[in-house]
C-alpha atoms as a PDB file:
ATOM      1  CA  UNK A   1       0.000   0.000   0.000  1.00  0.00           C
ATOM      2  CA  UNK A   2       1.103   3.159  -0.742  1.00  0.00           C
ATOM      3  CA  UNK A   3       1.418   6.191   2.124  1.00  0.00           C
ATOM      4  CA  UNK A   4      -0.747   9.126   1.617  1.00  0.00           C
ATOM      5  CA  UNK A   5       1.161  12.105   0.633  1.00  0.00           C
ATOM      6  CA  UNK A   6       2.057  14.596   3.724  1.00  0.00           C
ATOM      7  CA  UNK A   7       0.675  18.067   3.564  1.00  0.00           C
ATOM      8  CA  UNK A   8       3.655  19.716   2.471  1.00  0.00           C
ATOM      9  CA  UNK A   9       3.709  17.606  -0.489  1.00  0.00           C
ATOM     10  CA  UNK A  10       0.063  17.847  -0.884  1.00  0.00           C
ATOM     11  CA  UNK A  11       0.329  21.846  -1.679  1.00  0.00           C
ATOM     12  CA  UNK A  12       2.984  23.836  -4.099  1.00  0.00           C
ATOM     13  CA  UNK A  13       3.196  27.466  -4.093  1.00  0.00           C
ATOM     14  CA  UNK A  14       3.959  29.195  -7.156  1.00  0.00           C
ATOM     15  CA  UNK A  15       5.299  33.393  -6.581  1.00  0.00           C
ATOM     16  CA  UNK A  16       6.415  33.241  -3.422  1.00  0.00           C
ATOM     17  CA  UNK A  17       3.487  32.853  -0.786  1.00  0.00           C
ATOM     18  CA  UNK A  18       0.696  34.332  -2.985  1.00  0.00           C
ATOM     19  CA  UNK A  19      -1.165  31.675  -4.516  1.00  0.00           C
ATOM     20  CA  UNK A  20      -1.481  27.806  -3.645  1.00  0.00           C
ATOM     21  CA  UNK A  21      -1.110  25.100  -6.813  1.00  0.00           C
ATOM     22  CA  UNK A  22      -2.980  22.280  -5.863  1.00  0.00           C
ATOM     23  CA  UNK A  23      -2.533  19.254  -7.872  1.00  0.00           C
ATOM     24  CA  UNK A  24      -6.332  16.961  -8.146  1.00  0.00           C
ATOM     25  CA  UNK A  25      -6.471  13.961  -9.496  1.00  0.00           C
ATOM     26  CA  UNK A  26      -9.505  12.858 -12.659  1.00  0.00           C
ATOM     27  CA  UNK A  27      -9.955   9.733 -12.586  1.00  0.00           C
ATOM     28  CA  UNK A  28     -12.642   7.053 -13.750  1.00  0.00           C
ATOM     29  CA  UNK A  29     -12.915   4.092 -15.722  1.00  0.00           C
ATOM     30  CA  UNK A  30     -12.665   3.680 -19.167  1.00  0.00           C
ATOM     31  CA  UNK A  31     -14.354   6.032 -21.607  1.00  0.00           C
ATOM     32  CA  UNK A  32     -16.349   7.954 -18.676  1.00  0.00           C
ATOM     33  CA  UNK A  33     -15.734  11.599 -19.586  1.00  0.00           C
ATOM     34  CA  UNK A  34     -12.250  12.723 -17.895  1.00  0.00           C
ATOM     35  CA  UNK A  35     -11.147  14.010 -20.945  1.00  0.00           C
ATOM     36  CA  UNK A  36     -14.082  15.837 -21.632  1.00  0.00           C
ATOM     37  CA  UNK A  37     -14.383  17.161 -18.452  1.00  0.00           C
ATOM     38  CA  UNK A  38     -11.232  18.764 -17.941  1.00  0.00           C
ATOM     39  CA  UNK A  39     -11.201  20.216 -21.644  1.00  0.00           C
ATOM     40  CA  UNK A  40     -15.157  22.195 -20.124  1.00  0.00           C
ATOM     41  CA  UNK A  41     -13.490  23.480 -17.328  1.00  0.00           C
ATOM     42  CA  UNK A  42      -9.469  24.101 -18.089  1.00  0.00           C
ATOM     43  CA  UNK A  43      -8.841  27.906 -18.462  1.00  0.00           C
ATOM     44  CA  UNK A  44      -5.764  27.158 -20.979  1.00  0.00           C
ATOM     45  CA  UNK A  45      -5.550  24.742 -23.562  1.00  0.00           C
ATOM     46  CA  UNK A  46      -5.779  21.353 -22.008  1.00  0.00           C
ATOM     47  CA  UNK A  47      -3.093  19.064 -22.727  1.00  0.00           C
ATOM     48  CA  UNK A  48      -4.126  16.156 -24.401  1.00  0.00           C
ATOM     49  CA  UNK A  49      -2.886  12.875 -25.363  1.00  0.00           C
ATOM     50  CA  UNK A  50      -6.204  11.403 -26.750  1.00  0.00           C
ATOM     51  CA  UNK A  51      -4.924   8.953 -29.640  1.00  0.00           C
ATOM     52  CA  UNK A  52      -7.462   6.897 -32.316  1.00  0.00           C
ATOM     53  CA  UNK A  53      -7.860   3.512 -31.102  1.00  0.00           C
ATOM     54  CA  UNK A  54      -6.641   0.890 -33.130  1.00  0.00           C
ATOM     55  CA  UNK A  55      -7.754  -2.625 -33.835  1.00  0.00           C
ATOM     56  CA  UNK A  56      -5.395  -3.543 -31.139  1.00  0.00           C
ATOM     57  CA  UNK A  57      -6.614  -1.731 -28.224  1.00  0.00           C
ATOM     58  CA  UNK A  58     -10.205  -2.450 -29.068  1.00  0.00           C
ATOM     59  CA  UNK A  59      -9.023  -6.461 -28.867  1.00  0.00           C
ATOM     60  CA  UNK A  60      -7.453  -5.273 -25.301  1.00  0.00           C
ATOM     61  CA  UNK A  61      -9.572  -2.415 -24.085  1.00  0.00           C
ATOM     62  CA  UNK A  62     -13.526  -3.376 -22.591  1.00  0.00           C
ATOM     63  CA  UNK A  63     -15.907  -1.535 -25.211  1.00  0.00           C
ATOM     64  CA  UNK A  64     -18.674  -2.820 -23.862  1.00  0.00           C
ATOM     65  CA  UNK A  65     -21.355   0.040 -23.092  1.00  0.00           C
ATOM     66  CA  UNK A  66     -19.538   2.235 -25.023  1.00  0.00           C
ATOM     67  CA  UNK A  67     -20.634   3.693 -28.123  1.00  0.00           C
ATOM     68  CA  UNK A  68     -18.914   6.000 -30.520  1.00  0.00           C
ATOM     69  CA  UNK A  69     -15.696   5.757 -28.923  1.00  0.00           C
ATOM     70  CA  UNK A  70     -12.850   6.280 -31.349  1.00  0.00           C
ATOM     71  CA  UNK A  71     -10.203   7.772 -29.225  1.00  0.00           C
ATOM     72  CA  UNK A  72      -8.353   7.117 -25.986  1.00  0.00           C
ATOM     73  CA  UNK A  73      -5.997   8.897 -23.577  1.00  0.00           C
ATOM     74  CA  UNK A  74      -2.777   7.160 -23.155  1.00  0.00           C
ATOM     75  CA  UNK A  75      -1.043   9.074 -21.116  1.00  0.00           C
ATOM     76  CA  UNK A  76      -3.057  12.044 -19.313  1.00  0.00           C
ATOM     77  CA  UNK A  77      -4.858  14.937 -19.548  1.00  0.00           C
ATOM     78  CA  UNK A  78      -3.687  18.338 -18.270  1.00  0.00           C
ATOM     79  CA  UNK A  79      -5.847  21.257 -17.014  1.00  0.00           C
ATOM     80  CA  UNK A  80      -5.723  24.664 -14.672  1.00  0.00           C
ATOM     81  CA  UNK A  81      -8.372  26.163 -13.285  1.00  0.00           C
ATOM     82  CA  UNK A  82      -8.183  29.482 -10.824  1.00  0.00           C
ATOM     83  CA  UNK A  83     -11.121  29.417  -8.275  1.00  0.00           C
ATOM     84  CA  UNK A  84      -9.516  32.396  -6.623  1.00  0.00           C
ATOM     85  CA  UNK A  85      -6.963  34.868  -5.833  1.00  0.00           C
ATOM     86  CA  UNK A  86      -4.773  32.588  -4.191  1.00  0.00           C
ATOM     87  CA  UNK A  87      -5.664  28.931  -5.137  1.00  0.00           C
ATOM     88  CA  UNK A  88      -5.154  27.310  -8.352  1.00  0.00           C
ATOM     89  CA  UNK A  89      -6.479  24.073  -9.286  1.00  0.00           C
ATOM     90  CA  UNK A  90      -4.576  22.009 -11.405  1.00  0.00           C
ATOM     91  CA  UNK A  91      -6.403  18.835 -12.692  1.00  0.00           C
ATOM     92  CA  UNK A  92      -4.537  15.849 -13.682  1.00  0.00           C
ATOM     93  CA  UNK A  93      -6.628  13.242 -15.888  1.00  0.00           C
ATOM     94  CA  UNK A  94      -5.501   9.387 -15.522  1.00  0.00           C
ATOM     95  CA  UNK A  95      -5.842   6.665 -18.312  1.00  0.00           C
ATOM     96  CA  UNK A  96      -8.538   4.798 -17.289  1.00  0.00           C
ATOM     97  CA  UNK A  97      -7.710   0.978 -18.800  1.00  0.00           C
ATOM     98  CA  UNK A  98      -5.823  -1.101 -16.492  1.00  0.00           C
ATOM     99  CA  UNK A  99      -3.079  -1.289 -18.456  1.00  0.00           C
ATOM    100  CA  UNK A 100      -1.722   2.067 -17.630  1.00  0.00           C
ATOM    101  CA  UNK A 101      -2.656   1.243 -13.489  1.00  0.00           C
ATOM    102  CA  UNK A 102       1.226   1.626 -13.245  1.00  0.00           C
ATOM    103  CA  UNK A 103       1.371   5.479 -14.275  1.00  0.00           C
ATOM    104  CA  UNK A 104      -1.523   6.056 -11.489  1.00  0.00           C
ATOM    105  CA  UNK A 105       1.426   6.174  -8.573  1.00  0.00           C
ATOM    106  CA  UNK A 106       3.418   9.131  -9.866  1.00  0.00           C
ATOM    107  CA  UNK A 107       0.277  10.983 -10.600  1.00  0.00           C
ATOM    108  CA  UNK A 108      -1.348  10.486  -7.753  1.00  0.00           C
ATOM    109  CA  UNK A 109       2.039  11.549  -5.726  1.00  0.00           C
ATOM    110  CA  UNK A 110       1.406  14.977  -4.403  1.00  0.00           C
ATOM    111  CA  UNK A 111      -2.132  15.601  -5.027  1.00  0.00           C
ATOM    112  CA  UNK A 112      -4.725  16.362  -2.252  1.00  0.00           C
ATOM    113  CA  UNK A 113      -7.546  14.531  -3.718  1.00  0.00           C
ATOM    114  CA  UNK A 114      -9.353  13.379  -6.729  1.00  0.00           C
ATOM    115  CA  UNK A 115     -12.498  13.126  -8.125  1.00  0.00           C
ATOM    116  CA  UNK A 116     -14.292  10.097  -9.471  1.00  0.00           C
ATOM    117  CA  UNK A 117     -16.295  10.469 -12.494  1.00  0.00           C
ATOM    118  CA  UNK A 118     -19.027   7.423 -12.595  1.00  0.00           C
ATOM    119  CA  UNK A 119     -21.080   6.457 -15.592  1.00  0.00           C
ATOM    120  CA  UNK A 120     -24.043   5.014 -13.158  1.00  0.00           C
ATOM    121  CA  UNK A 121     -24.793   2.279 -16.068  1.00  0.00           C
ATOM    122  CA  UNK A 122     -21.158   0.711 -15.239  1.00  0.00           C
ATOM    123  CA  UNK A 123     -20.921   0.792 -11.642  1.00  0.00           C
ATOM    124  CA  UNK A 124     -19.040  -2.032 -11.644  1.00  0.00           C
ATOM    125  CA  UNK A 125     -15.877  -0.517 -13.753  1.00  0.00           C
ATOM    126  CA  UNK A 126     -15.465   1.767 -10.809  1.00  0.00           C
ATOM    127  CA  UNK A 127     -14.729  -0.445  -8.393  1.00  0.00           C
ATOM    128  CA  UNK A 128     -11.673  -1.150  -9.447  1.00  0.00           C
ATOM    129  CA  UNK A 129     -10.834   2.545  -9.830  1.00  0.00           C
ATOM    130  CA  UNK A 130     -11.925   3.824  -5.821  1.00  0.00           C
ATOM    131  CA  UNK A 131      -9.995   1.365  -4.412  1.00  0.00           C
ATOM    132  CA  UNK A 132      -6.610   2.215  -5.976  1.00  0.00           C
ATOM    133  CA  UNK A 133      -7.402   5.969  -4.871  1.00  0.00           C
ATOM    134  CA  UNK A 134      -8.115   4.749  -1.299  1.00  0.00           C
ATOM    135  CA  UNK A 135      -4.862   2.672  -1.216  1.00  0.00           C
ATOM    136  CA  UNK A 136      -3.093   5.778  -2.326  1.00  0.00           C
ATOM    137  CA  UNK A 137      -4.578   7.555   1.008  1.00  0.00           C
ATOM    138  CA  UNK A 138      -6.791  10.405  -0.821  1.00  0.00           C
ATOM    139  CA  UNK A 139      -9.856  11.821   0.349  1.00  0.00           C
ATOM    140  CA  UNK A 140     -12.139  11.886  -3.110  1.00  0.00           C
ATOM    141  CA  UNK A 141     -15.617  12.730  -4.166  1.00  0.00           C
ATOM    142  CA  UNK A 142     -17.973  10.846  -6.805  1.00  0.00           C
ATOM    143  CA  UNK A 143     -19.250  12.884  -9.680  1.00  0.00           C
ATOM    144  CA  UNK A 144     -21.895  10.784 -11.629  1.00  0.00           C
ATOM    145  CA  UNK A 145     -21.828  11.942 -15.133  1.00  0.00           C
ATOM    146  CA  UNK A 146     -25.251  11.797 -16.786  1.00  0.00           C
ATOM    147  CA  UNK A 147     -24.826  10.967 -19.980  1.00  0.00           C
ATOM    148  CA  UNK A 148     -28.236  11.840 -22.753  1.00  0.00           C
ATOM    149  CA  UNK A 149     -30.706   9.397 -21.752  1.00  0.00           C
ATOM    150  CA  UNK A 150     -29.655   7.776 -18.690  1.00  0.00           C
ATOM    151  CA  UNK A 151     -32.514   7.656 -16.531  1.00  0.00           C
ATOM    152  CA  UNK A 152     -31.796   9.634 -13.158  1.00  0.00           C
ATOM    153  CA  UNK A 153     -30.219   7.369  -9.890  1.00  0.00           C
ATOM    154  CA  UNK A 154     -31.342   7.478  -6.815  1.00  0.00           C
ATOM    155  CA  UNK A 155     -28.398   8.668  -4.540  1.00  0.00           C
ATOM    156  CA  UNK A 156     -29.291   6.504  -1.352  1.00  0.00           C
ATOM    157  CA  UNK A 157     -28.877   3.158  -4.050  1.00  0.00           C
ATOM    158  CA  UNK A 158     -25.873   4.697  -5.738  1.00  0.00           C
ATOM    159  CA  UNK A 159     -23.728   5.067  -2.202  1.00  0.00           C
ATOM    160  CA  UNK A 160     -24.515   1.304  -0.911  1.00  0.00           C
ATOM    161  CA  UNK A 161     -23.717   0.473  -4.814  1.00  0.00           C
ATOM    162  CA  UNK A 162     -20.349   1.608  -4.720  1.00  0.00           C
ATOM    163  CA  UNK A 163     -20.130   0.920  -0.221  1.00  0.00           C
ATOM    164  CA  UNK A 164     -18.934   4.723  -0.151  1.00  0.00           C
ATOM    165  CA  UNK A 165     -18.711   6.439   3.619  1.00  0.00           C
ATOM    166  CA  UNK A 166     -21.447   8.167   4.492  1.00  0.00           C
ATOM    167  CA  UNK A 167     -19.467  11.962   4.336  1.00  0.00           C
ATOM    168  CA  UNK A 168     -18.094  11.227   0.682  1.00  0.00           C
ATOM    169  CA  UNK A 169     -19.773  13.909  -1.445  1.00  0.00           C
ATOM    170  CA  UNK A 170     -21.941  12.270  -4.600  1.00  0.00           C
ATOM    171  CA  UNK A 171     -22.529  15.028  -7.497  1.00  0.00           C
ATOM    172  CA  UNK A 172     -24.420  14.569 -10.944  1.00  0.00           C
ATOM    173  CA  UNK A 173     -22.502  16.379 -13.463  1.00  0.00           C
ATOM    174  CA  UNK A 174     -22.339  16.858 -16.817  1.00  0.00           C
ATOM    175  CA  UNK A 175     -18.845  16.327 -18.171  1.00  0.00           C
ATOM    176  CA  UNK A 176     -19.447  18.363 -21.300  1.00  0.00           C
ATOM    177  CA  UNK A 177     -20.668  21.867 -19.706  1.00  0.00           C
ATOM    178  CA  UNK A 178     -18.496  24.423 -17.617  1.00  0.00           C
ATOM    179  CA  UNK A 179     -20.463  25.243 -15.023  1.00  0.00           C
ATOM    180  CA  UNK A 180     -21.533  21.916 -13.796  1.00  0.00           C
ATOM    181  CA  UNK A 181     -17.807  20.255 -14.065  1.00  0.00           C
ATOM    182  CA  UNK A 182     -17.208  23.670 -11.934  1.00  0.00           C
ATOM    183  CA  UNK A 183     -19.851  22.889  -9.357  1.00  0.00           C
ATOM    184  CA  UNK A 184     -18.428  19.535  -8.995  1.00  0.00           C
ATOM    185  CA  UNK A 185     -15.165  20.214  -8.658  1.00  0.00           C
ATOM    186  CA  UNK A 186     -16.386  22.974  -6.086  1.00  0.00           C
ATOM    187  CA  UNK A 187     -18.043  20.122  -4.136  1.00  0.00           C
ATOM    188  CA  UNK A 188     -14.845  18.266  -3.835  1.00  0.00           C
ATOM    189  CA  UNK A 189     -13.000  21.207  -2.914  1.00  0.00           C
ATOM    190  CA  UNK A 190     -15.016  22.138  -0.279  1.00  0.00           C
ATOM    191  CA  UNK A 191     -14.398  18.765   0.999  1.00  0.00           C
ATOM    192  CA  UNK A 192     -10.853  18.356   0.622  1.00  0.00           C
ATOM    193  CA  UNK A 193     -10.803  21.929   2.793  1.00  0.00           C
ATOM    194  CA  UNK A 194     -13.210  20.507   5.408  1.00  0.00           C
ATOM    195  CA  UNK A 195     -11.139  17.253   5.606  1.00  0.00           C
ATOM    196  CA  UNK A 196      -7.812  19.284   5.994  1.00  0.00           C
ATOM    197  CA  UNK A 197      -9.041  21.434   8.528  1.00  0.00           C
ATOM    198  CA  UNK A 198     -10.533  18.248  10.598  1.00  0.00           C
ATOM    199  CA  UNK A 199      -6.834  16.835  10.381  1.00  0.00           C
ATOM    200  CA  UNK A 200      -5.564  20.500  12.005  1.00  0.00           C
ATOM    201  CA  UNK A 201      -7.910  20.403  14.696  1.00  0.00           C
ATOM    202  CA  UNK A 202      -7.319  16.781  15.653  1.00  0.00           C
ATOM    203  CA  UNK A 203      -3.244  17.707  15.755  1.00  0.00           C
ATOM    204  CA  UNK A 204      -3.846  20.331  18.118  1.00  0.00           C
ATOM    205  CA  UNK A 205      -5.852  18.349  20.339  1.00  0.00           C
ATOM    206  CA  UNK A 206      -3.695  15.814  20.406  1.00  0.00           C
ATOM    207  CA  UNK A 207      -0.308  18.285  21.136  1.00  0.00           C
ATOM    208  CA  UNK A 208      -2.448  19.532  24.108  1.00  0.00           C
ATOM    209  CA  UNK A 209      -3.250  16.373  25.732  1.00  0.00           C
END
């Protein structure tokens, strides 16, 4: 298992002590939305390494549920986003086929948290993906991402679904529009914040007992 990242690791600071960097993970299964999702939100041109799928991958890569799909991100995708005078988000988007697992441990060094797009008609593809973020230590949130026609899910059966803590925020989002990939990354921020805070106050209890 590998140690959660300490909180000096967790947050850079770019000119001097005016504004925070804080690196968040994207992650999700295969063909979920992170790429999408980061190229809504990104306030500079997201890097990209979306490649056409070959004959190849498709014999390697699970296609089933997926339709339309004629590219895939082999490496990662890159975004920033500035939510305020001081913080800056920037959004790191993991491969989601288990053949790149590997890359997931140098990505995932250094970032505070991540969240977890979910396609709620393959539930089951994101098992996989939650518990390699919670054997990396980081706090996360779960962003369903309603894709055109997908009948709403009920949140309650979603949570026991996936066996998620009662306090880990669930979002619908849309991967393709700015303002909800904003609200949801919001959400997780908010969290992360909360979380971090939690950890503070439990320190200084402890130093004064």
């Amino acid at each position: 298992m590998v140690s959660a990242p300490s909180l000096a690791e967790q947050a850079y600071v770019r000119g001097g002590a005016t504004q925070t960097a804080v690196k968040i993970l994207v992650v999700g299964h295969f063909a979920v939305g992170k790429t999408t999702f980061i190229g809504s939100i990104s306030e500079i041109e997201p890097l990209s390494t979306e490649e056409t799928m070959t004959q190849a991958a498709e014999s390697v890569d699970d296609l089933k549920g997926v339709q339309g799909k004629t590219t895939t991100t082999v490496a990662m995708d890159f975004g920033r986003l500035t939510i305020s005078d001081r913080v800056v988000l920037y959004l790191f988007g993991t491969p989601g086929q288990q053949r790149f697992v590997q890359m997931w441990e140098d990505m995932a060094r250094g970032a505070l948290g991540a969240l977890v797009l979910v396609d709620p008609e393959r539930l089951a593809d994101s098992f996989p993906v939650i518990d390699l973020i919670e054997s990396y230590g980081l706090d996360y949130a779960i962003a369903v991402n309603h894709f055109d026609g997908a009948p709403p899910r009920d949140e309650r059966a979603l949570r026991e679904a996936l066996d998620l803590l009662d306090d880990t925020p669930v979002v619908t989002c849309d991967a393709r529009d700015e303002k909800s990939s904003a609200a949801a990354l919001t959400t997780l921020v908010r969290y992360l914040l909360g979380r971090a805070q939690q950890t503070v106050r439990q320190a200084a209890h402890q130093t004064a007992h």
